[in-house]
Protein backbone atom coordinates (compact mmCIF):
# COMPACT_ATOMS: atom_id res chain seq x y z
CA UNK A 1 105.77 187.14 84.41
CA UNK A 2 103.70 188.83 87.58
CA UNK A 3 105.13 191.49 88.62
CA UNK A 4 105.15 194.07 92.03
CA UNK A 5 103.22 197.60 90.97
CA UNK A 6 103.10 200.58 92.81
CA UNK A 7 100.32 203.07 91.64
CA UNK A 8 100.36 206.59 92.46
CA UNK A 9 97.04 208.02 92.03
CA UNK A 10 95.20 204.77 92.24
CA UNK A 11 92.06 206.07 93.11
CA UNK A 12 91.72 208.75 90.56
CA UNK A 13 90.23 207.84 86.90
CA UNK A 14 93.29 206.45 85.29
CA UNK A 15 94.71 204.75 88.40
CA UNK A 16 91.42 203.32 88.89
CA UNK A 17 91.72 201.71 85.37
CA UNK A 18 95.13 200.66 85.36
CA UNK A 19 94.61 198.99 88.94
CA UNK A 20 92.04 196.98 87.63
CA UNK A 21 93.98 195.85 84.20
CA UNK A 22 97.70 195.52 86.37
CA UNK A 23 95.41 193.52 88.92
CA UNK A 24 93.00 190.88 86.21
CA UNK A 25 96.50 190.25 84.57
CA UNK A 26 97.83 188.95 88.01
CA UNK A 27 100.02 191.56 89.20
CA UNK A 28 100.58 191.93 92.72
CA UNK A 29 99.24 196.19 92.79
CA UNK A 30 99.78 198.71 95.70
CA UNK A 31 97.74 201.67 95.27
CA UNK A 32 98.64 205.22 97.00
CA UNK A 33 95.92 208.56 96.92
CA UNK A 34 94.37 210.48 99.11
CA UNK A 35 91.94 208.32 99.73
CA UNK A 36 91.58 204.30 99.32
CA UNK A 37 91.49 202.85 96.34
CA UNK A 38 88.79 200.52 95.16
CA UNK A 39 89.34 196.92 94.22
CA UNK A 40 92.58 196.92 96.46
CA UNK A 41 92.78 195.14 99.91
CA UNK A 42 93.31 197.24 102.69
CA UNK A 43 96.63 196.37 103.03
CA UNK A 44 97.23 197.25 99.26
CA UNK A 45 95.53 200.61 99.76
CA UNK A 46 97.60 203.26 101.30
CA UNK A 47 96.29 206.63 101.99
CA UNK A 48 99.01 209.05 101.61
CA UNK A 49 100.45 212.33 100.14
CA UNK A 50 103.33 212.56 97.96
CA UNK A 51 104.80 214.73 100.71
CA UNK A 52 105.08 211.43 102.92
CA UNK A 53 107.70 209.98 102.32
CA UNK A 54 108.66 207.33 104.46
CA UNK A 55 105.01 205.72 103.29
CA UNK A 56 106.12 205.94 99.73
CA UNK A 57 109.56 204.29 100.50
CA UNK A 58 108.35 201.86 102.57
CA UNK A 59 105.86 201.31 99.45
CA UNK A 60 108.11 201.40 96.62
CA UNK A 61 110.45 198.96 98.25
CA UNK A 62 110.86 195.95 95.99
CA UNK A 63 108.32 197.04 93.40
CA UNK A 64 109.50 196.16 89.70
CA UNK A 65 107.75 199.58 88.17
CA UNK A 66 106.07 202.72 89.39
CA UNK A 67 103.44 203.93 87.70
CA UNK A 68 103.26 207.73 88.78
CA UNK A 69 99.79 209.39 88.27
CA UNK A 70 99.24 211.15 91.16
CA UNK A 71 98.96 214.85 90.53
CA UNK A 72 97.30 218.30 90.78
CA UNK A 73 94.88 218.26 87.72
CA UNK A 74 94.43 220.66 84.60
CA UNK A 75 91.19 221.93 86.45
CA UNK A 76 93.55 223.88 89.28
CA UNK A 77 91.83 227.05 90.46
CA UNK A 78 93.37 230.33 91.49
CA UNK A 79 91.19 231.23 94.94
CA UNK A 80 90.44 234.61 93.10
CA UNK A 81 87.17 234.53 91.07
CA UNK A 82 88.13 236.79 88.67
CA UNK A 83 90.65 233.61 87.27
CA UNK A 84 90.09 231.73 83.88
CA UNK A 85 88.51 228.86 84.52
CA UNK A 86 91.05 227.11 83.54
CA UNK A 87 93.27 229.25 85.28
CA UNK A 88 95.69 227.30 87.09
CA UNK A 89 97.31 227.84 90.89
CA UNK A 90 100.66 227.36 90.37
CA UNK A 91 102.13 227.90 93.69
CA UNK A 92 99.62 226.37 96.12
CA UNK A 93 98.50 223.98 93.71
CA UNK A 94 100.79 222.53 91.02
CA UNK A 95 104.02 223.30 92.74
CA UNK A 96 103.44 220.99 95.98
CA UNK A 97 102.20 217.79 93.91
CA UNK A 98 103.62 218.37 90.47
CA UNK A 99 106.85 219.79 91.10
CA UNK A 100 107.83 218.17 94.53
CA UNK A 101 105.95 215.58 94.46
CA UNK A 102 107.20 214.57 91.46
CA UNK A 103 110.89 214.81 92.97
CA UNK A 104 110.22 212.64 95.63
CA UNK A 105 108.74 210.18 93.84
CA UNK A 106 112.07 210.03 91.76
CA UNK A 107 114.34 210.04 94.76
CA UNK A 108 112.86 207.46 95.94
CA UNK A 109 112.78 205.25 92.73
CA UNK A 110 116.64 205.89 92.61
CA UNK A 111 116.86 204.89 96.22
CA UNK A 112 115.04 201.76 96.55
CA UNK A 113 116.42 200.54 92.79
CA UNK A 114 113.22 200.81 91.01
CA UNK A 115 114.26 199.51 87.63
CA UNK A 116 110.80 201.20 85.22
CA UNK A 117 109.00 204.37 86.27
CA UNK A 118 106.01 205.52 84.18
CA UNK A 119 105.34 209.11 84.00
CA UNK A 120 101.97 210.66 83.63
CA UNK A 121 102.69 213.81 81.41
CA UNK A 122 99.61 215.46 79.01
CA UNK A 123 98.68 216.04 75.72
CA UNK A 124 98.71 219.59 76.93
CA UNK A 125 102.78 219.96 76.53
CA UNK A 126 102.11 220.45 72.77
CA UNK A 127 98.69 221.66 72.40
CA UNK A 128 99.31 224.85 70.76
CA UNK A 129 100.28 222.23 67.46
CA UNK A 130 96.72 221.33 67.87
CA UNK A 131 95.69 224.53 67.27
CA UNK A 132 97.45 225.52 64.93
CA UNK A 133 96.65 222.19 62.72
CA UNK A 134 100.65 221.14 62.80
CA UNK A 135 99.43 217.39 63.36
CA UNK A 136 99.78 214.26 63.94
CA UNK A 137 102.10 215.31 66.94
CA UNK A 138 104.99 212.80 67.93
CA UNK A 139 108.05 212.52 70.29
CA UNK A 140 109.59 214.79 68.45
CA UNK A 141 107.26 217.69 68.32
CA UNK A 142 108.62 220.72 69.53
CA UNK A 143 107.15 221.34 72.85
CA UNK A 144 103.99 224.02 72.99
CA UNK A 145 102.41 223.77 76.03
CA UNK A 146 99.06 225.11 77.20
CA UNK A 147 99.08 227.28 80.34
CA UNK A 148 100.86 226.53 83.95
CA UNK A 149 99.52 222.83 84.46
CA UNK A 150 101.41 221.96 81.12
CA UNK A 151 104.60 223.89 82.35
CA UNK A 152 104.30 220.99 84.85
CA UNK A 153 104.56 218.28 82.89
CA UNK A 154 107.19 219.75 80.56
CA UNK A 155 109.60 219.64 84.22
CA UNK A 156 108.27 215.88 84.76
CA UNK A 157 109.03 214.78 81.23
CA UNK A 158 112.54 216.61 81.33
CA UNK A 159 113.32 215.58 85.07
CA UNK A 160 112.62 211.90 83.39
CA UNK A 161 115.06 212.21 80.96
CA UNK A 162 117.65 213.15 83.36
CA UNK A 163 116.56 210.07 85.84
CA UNK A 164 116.76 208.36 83.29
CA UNK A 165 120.46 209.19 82.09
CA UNK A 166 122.57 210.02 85.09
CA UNK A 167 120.79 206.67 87.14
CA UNK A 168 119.61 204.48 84.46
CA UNK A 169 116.08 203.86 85.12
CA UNK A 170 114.10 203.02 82.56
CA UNK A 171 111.29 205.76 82.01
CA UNK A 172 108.14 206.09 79.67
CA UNK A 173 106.75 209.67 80.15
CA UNK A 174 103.18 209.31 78.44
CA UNK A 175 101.67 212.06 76.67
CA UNK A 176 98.15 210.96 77.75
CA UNK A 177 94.58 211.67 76.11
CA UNK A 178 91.31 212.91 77.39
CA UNK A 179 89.85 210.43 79.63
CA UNK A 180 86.88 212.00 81.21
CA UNK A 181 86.22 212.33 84.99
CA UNK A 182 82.99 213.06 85.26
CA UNK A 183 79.49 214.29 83.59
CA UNK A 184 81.05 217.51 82.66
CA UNK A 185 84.24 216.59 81.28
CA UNK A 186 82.01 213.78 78.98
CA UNK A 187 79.71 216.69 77.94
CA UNK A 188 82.70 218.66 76.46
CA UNK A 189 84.33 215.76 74.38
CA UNK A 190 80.87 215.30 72.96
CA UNK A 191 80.86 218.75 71.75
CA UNK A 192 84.01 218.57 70.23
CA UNK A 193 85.10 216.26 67.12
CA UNK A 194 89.34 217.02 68.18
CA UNK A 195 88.46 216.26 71.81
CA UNK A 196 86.67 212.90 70.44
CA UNK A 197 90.19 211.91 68.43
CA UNK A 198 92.28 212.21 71.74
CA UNK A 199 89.55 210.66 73.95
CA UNK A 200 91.36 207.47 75.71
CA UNK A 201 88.98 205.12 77.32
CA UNK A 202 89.51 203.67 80.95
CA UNK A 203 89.60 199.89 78.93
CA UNK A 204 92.59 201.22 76.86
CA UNK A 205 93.68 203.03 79.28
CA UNK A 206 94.12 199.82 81.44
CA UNK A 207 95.63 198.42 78.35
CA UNK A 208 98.19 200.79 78.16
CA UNK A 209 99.35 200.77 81.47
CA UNK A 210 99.65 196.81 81.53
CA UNK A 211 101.56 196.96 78.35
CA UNK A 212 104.23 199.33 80.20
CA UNK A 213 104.39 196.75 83.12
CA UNK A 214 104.84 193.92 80.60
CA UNK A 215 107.35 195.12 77.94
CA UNK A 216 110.23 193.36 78.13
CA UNK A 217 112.66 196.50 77.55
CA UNK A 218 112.82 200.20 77.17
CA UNK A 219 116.06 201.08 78.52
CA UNK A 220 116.68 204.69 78.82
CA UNK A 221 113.91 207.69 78.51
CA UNK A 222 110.70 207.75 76.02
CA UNK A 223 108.14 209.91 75.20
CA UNK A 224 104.82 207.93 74.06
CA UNK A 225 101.60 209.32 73.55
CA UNK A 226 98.35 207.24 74.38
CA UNK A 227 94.61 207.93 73.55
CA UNK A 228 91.79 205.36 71.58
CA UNK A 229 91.31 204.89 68.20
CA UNK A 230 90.40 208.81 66.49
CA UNK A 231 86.77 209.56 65.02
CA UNK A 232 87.65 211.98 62.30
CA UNK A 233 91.66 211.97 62.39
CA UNK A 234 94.91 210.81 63.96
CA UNK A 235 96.59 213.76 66.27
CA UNK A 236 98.65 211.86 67.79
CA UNK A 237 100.97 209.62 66.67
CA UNK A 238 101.00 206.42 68.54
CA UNK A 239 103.53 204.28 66.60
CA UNK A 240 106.31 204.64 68.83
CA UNK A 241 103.94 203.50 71.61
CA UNK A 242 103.46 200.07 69.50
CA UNK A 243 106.81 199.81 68.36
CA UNK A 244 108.12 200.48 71.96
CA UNK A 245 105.61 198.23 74.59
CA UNK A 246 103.11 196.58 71.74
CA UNK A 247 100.21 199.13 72.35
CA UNK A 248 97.60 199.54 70.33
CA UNK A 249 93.86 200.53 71.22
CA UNK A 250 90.77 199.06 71.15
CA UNK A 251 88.26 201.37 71.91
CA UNK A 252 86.89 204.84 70.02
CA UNK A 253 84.97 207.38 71.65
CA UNK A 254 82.44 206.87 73.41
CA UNK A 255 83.32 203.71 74.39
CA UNK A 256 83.28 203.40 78.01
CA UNK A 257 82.93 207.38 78.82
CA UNK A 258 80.43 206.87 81.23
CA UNK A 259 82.11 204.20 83.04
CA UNK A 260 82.31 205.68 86.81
């Protein structure tokens, strides 16, 4: 069955990937970033905020799942220099996109009737298990995030579970690997064997997101992790993503990592 997608994100990495699997599997895809998104018609393409609303209404309208990947990334900066690098801005960068954003995108899902909303959430909620060697991690791992961007995504995955209860749309929040942006960002999973286990390739990426368009049912909330096939171990556990939309990956690192 073809289905109506709408994309947030669509021109970043992930969106990129899932446009492209959602779109060679037939499915009629509406992409939304900030700027257009390739392999998408223009009038597929919208270049938006999530602060515009009445573009992401008019886009959600009849759409059969939202898959919701638009967000401030992990690499936020403070404008100080004397910041970690990782260091994240939480108040002019996370809270705008990741907190409100995130909101409207829900409003507007419960709105318009949108029966399946995928979350992008982060391996980061529970990284300090990581760490600490407390692993595989699974749905059930008691949440240990890592810094202010990670904060984030514990609010999407619990605002999700509330959506998901008080207005019965069905929602997968994915706990996401490492799926490099750029140069850089390939560099450090090459240096690191536990960066390597939660790589996730842009092919099983694409994968993944098709399978959570596809599955037949997964009323209520879920947590689900996604990432490729581990080098040295499994960290996280991604039998619940099988059980629950018939995942499974393809790829191991570095398998498509310099795909642009």
């Amino acid at each position: 069955m073809k289905h109506r997608i709408l994309v947030t994100g669509s021109a970043g990495r992930l969106g990129r990937a899932a446009v492209a699997a959602l779109v060679a599997n037939g499915h009629h895809v509406i992409g939304i970033d900030l700027r257009p998104t390739p392999g998408l018609p223009p009038g597929q393409s919208l270049v938006a905020t999530l602060a515009d609303v009445a573009v992401l209404r008019a886009a959600a309208k009849g759409v059969d799942c939202i898959i919701h990947l638009a967000a401030t990334p992990d690499d936020a900066r403070y404008p100080r220099g004397e910041a970690p690098d990782d260091g994240d801005n939480f108040l002019d960068g996370l809270v705008p996109n990741n907190i409100v954003g995130l909101y409207n995108l829900l409003e507007i899902a419960r709105t318009s009737k949108v029966p399946r909303v995928v979350l992008a959430s982060t391996g980061q909620v529970i990284d300090r298990h990581l760490d600490s060697g407390n692993v595989p991690v699974n749905a059930s791992t008691r949440i240990a995030p890592r810094y202010l961007y990670a904060c984030t995504k514990v609010f999407l995955e619990a605002v999700g579970q509330v959506y998901a209860r008080e207005h019965g749309i069905e929602i997968l929040a994915v706990r996401l690997g490492w799926c490099p942006r750029d140069a850089g960002q390939v560099a450090q999973i090459a240096a690191s064997v536990e960066d390597q286990d939660v790589y996730l390739s842009p092919g099983d990426a694409g994968r993944f997101f098709a399978a959570t368009v596809e599955a037949e049912k997964v009323p209520g909330f879920h947590v689900v992790y996604a990432t490729s096939k581990p080098v040295n171990k499994v960290l996280y556990d991604l039998r619940e993503t099988t059980h629950l939309i018939g995942f499974e990956p393809h790829d191991t690192w570095p398998t498509g990592a310099s795909e642009g």
